[in-house]
Protein backbone atom coordinates (compact mmCIF):
# COMPACT_ATOMS: atom_id res chain seq x y z
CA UNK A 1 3.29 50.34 -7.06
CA UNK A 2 1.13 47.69 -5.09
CA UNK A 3 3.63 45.00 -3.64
CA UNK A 4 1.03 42.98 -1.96
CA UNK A 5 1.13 39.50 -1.91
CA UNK A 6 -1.78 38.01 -3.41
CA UNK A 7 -2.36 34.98 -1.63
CA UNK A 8 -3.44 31.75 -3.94
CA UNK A 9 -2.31 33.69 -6.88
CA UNK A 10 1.39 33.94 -6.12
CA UNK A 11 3.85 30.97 -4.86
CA UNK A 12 6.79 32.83 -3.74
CA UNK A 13 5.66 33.87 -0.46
CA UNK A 14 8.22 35.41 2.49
CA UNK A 15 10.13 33.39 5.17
CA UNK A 16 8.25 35.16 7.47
CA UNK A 17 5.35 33.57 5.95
CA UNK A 18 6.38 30.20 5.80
CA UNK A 19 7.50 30.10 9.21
CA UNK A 20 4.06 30.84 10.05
CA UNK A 21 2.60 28.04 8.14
CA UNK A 22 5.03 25.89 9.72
CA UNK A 23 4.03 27.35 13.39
CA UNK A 24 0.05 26.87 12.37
CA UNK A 25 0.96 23.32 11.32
CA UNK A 26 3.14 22.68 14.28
CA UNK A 27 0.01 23.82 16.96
CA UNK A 28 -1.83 20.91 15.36
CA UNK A 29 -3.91 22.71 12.25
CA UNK A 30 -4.37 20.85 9.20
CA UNK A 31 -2.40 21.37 5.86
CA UNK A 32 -6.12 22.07 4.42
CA UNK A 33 -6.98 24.41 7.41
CA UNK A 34 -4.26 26.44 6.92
CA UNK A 35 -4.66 26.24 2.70
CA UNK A 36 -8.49 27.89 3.38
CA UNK A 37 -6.75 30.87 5.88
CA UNK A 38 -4.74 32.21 3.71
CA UNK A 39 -6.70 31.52 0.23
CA UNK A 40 -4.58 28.89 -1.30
CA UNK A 41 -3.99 25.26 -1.71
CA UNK A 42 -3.13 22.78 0.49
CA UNK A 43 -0.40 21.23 -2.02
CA UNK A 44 1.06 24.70 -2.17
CA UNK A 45 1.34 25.32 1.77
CA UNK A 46 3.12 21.88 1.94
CA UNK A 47 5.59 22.54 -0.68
CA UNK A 48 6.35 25.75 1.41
CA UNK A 49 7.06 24.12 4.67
CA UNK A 50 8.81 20.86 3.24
CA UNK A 51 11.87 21.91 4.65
CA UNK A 52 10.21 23.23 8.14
CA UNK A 53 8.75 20.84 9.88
CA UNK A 54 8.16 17.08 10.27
CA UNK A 55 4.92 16.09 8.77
CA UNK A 56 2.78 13.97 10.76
CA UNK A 57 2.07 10.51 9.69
CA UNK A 58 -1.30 9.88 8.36
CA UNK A 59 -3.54 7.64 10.45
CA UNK A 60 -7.46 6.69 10.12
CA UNK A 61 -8.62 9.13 13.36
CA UNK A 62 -12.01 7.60 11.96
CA UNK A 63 -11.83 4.23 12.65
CA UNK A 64 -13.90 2.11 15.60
CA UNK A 65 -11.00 1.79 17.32
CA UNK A 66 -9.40 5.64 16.98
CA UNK A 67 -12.81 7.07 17.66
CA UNK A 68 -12.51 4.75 21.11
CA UNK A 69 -9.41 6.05 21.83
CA UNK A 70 -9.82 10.07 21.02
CA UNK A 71 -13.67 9.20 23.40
CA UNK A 72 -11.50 7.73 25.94
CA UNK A 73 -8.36 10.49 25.95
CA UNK A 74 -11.34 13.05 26.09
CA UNK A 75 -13.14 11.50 29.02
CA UNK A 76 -9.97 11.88 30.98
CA UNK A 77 -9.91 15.39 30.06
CA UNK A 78 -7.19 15.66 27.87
CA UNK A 79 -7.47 18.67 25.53
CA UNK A 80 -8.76 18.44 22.35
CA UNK A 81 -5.13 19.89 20.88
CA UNK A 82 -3.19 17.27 22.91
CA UNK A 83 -5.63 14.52 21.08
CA UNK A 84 -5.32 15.64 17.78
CA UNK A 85 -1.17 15.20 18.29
CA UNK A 86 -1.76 12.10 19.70
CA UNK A 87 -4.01 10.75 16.71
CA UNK A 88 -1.97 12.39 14.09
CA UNK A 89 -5.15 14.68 13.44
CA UNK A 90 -6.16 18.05 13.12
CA UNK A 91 -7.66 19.67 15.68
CA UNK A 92 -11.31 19.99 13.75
CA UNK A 93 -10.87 16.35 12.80
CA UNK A 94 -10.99 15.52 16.68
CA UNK A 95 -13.83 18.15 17.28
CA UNK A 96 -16.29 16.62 14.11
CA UNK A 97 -15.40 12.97 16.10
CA UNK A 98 -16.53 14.46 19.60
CA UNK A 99 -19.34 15.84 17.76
CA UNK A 100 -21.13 13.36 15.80
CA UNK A 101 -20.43 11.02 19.11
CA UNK A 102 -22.23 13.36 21.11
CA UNK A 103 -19.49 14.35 23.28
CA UNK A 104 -19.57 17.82 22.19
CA UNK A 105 -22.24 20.66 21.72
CA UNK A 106 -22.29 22.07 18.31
CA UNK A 107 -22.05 25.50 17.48
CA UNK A 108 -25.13 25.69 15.48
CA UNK A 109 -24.20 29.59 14.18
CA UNK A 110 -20.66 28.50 13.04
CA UNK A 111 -22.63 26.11 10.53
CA UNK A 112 -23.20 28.06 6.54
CA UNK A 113 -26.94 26.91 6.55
CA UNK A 114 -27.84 27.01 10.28
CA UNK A 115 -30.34 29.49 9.44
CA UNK A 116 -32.51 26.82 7.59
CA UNK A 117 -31.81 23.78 10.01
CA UNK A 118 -35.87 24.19 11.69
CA UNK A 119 -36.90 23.33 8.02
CA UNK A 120 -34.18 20.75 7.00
CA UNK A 121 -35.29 19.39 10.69
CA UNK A 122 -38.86 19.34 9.94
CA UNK A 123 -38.14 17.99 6.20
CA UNK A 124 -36.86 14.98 7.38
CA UNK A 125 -38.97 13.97 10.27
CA UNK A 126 -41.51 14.89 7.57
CA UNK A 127 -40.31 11.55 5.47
CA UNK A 128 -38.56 13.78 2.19
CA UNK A 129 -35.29 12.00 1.44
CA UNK A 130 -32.02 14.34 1.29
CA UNK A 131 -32.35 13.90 -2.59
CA UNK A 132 -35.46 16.22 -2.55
CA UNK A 133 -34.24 18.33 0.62
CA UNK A 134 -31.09 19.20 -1.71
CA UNK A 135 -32.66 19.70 -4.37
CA UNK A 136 -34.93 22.16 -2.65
CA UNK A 137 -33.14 24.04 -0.39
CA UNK A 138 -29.61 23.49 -3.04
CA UNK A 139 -27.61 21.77 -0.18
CA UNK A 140 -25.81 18.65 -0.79
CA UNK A 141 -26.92 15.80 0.54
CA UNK A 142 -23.13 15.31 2.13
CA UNK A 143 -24.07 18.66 4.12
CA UNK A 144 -27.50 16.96 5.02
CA UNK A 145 -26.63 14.15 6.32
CA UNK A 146 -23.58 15.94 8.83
CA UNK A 147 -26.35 18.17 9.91
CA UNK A 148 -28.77 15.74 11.04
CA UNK A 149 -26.14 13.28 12.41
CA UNK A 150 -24.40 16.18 14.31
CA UNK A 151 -27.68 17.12 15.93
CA UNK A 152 -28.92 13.76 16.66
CA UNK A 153 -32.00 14.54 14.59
CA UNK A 154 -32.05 11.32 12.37
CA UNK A 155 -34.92 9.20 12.53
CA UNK A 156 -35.52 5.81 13.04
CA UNK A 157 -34.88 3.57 9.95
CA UNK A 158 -34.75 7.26 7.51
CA UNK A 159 -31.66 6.18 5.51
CA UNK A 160 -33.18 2.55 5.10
CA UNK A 161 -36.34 4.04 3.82
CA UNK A 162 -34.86 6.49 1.46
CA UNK A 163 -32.35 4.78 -0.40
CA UNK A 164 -32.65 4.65 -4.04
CA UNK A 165 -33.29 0.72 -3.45
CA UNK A 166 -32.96 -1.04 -0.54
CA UNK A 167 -31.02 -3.98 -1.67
CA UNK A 168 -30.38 -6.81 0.45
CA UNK A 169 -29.59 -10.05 0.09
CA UNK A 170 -32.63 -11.57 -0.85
CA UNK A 171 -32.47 -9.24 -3.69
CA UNK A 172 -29.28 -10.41 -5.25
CA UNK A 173 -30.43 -13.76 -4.49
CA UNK A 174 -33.96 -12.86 -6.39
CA UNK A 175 -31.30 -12.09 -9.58
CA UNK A 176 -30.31 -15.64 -9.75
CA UNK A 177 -33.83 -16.60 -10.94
CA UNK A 178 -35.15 -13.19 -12.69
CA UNK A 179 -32.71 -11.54 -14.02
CA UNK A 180 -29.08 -12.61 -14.52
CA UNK A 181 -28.65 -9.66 -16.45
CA UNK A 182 -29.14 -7.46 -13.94
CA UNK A 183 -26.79 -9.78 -11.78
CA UNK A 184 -24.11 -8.89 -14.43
CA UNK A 185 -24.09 -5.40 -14.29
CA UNK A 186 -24.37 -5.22 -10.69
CA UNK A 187 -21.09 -7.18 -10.13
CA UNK A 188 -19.13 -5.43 -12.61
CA UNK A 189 -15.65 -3.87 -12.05
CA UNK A 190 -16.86 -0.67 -10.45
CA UNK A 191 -19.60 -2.49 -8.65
CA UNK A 192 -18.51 -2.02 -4.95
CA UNK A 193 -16.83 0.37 -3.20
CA UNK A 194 -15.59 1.08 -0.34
CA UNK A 195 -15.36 5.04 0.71
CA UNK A 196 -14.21 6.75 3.82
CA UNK A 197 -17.18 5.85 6.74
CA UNK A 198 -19.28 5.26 3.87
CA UNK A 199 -20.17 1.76 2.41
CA UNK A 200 -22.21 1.04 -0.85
CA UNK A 201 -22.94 -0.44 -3.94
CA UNK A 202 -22.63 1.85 -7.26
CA UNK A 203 -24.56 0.36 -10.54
CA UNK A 204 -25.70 1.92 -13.88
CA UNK A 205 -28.88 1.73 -15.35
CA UNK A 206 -31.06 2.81 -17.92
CA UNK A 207 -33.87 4.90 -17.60
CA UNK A 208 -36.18 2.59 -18.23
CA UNK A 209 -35.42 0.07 -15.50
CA UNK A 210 -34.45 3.23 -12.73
CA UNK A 211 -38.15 4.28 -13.45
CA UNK A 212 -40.10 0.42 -13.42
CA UNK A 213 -37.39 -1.14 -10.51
CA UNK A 214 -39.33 -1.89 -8.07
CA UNK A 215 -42.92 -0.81 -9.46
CA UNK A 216 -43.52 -4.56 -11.46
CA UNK A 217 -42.78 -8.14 -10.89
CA UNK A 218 -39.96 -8.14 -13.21
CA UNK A 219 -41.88 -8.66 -15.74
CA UNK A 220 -40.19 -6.52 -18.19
CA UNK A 221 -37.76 -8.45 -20.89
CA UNK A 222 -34.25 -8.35 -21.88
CA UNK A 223 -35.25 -6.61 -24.99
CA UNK A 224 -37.23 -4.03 -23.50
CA UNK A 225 -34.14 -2.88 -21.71
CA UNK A 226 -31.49 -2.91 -24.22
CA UNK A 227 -34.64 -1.00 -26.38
CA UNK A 228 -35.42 1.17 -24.20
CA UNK A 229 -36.09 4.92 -24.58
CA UNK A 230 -32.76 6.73 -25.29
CA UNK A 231 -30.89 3.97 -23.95
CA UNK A 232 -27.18 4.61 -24.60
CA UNK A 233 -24.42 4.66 -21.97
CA UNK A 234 -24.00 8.45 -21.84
CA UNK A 235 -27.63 8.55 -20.72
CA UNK A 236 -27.38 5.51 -17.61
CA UNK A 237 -28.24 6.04 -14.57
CA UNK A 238 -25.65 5.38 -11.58
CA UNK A 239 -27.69 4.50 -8.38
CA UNK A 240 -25.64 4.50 -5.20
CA UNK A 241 -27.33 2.36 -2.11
CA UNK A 242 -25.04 2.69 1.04
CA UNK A 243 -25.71 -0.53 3.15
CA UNK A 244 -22.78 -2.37 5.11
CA UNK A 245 -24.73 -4.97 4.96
CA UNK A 246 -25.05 -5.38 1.73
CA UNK A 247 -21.38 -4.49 1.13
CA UNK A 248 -20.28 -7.40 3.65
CA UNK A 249 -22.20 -9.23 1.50
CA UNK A 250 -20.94 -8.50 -1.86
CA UNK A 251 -17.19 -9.08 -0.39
CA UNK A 252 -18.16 -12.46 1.01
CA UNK A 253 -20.02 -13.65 -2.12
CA UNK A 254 -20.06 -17.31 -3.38
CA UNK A 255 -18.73 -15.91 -6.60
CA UNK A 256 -18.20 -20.27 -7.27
CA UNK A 257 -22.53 -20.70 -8.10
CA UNK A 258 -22.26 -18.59 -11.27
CA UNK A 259 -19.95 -21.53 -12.82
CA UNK A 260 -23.11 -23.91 -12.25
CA UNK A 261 -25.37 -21.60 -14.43
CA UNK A 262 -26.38 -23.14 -17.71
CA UNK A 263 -24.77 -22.08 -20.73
CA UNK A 264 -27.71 -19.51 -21.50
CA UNK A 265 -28.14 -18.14 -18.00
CA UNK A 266 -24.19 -17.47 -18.41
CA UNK A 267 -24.58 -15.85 -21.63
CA UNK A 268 -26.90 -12.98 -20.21
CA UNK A 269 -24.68 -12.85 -16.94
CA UNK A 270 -21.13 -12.14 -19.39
CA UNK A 271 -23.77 -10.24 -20.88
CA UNK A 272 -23.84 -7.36 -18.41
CA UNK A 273 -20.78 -8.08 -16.69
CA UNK A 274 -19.02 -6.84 -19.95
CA UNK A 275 -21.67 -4.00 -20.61
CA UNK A 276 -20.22 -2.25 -17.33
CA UNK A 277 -16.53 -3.04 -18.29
CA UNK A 278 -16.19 -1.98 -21.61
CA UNK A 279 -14.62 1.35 -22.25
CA UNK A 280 -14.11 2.83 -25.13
CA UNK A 281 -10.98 5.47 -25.95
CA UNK A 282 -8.74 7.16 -28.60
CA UNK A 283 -5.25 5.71 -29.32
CA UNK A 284 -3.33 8.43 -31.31
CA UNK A 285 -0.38 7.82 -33.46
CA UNK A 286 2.06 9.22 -35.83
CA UNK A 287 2.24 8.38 -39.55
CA UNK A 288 5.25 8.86 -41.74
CA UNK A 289 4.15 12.31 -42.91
CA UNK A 290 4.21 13.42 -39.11
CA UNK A 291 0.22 14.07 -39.07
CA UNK A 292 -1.72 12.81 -35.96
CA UNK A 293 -4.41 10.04 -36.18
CA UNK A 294 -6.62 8.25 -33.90
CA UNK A 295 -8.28 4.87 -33.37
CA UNK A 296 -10.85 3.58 -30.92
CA UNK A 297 -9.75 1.23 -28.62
CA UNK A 298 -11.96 -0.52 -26.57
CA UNK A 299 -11.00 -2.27 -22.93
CA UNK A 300 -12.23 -4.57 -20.94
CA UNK A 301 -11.62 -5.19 -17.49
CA UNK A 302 -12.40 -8.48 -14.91
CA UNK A 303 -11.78 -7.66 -11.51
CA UNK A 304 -12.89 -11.19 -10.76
CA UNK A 305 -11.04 -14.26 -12.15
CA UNK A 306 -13.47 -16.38 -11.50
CA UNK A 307 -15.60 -14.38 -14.09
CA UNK A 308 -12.88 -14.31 -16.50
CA UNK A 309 -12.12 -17.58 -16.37
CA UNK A 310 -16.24 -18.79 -17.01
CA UNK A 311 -16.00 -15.88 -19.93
CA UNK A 312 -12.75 -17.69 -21.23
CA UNK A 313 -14.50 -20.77 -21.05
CA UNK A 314 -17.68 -19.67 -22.85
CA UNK A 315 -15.79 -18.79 -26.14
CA UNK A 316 -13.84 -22.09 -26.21
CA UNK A 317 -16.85 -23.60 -26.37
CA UNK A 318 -18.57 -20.88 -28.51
CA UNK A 319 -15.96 -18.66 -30.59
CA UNK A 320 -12.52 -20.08 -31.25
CA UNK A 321 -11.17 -17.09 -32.84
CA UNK A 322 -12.77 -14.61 -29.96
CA UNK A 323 -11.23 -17.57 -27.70
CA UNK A 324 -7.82 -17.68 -28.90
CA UNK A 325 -7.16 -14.11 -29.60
CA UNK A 326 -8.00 -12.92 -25.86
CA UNK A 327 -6.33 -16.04 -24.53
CA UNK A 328 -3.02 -14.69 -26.59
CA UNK A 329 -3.47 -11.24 -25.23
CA UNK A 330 -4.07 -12.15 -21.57
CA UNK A 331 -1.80 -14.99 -21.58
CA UNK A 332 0.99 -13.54 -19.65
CA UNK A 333 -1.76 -12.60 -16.55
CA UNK A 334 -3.39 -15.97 -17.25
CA UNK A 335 -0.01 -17.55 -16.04
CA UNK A 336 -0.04 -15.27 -12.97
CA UNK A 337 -1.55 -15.36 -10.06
CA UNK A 338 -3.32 -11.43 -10.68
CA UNK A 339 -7.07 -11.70 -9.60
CA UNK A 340 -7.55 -8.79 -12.32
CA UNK A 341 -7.06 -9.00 -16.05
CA UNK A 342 -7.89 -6.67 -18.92
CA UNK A 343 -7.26 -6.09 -22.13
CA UNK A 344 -7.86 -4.33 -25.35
CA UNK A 345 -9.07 -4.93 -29.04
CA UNK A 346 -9.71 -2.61 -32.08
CA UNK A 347 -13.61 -2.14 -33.01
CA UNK A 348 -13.63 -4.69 -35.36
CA UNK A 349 -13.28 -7.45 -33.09
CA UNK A 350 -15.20 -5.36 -29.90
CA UNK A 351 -18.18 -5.87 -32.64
CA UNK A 352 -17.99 -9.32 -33.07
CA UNK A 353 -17.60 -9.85 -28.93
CA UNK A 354 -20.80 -7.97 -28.41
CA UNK A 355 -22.88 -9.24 -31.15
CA UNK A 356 -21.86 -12.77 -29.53
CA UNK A 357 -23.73 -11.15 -26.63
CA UNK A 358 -26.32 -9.80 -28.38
CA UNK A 359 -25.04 -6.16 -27.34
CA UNK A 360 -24.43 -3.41 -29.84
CA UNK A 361 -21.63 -1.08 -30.73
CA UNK A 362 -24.34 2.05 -30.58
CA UNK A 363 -24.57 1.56 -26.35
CA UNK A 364 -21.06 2.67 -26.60
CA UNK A 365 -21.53 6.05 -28.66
């Protein structure tokens, strides 16, 4: 009989075994280090040494002023162990900072692809964006982009220049007077976000405006787009540009100027505001008999009152019974101070709010 423990496949491992977790984790190795030695999960190794040790607080070893600090304990040649307890980090965490500061030589053979960093090297200082480098060499661009930072091998200006779009300000400016639209969709709900060391801007689009941005003077209509080819939301396009730049200036926007739009430069911005904020789903429910049915609910979400409030405003003066049926649902938010607000309505009346936009139910199939 084989009474081997199979790591990752069994949870009831020995005392022996969680006391060595708990040592690991107590030399300063993370809960996901230790997960990866012994083929399992890091949920699982912390459920196992709960009762053994004192986790450590989580802290941002990332930030400006951490990465100063862990620079500053190194220079004075504490070890990299003694940082990582200092900084609440794991000892890896510490040696990736030290690393992509330049601090530390990397250990090119420990890397999985070191074997192909001469081309990946030569690939970018060649111009090819990390899109085409991953496709080619089927690397993510995450993986990429450590690589070249850790080595110092990133040319001048090579993320500017091989963005998907390299928006700046004068480009959401631009929108005001082309294409309020566009405007719309790019300030929707799930517009801006902010990830770990990593700012940017997420949007959808069709395939028809990913392939012409850029290549025409805006010259292509609103019908053209909602027309387009194959255009339906399963088929859009999400285009991420990272640019702190252009997120510092997304979070200090004069959201106030889209109130002084005319009424028909407001409709088309509502227009693709609510395109990228409706969301379709099934509500299921019992009947008497005890069978299981479903209906399609659609919600729609305003992360920006000052949005909801000019959408509010446009059916008052447009659709009473659009008007006072959201008012109703929304009125308990309305009297609070909550900078968010959604709410939900059956397909009948999700038709009647897009056809007031001249959107149709299909975009949501």
């Amino acid at each position: 009989m084989n009474n081997t423990i199979k790591i990752g496949k069994k949870r009831n491992f020995s005392d022996e075994q969680k006391k060595e977790f708990a040592r690991l984790y107590n030399e300063g190795n993370s809960l996901r280090a230790i997960a990866k030695m012994f083929d399992t999960s890091k949920g699982t190794i912390k459920n196992n040494i709960k009762d053994l040790v004192d986790f450590r607080p989580k802290t941002s070893a990332k930030s400006e002023e951490n990465i100063n600090s862990i620079i500053k304990l190194y220079n004075e040649e504490v070890s990299i162990k003694d940082i990582a307890i200092k900084m609440n980090a794991s000892p890896n965490t510490i040696k990736t900072i030290l690393g992509r500061e330049g601090y530390l030589d990397l250990d090119i053979y420990s890397l999985k692809y070191h074997e192909l960093l001469p081309q990946i090297i030569e690939m970018v200082y060649a111009g090819q964006s990390l899109s085409n480098i991953s496709k080619q060499l089927d690397i993510s661009k995450a993986t990429l982009s450590n690589y070249i930072n850790w080595l110092n091998k990133v040319p001048d200006n090579y993320y500017d220049k091989n963005r998907n779009f390299e928006l700046d300000e004068n480009y959401v400016l631009n929108l005001l007077n082309t294409n309020i639209y566009e405007l719309g969709i790019l300030m929707n709900k799930f517009s801006i976000v902010k990830r770990t060391f990593v700012l940017g801007v997420d949007f959808y689009t069709s395939k028809y405006l990913y392939n012409q941005h850029f290549k025409t003077t805006r010259n292509f209509t609103d019908k053209q787009y909602i027309e387009a080819d194959n255009y339906k939301n399963k088929e859009m396009y999400m285009l991420t540009i990272i640019s702190k730049k252009l997120f510092n200036y997304f979070k200090n926007f004069d959201f106030e100027i889209i109130k002084n739009l005319n009424d028909i430069d407001k409709k088309m911005f509502l227009k693709g505001y609510i395109q990228g904020n409706i969301h379709p789903t099934d509500k299921k429910y019992k009947i008497s008999s005890g069978e299981t049915k479903s209906i399609k609910i659609y919600t729609v979400r305003f992360s920006n009152r000052i949005f909801f409030d000019i959408f509010l405003n446009y059916l008052n003066k447009y659709d009473d019974y659009l008007f006072e049926k959201i008012s109703k649902k929304c009125l308990k938010i309305l009297s609070s101070e909550a900078k968010s607000i959604s709410f939900q309505i059956y397909q009948k009346d999700c038709k009647h709010l897009l056809s007031l936009f001249d959107l149709k139910m299909d975009f949501l199939d």
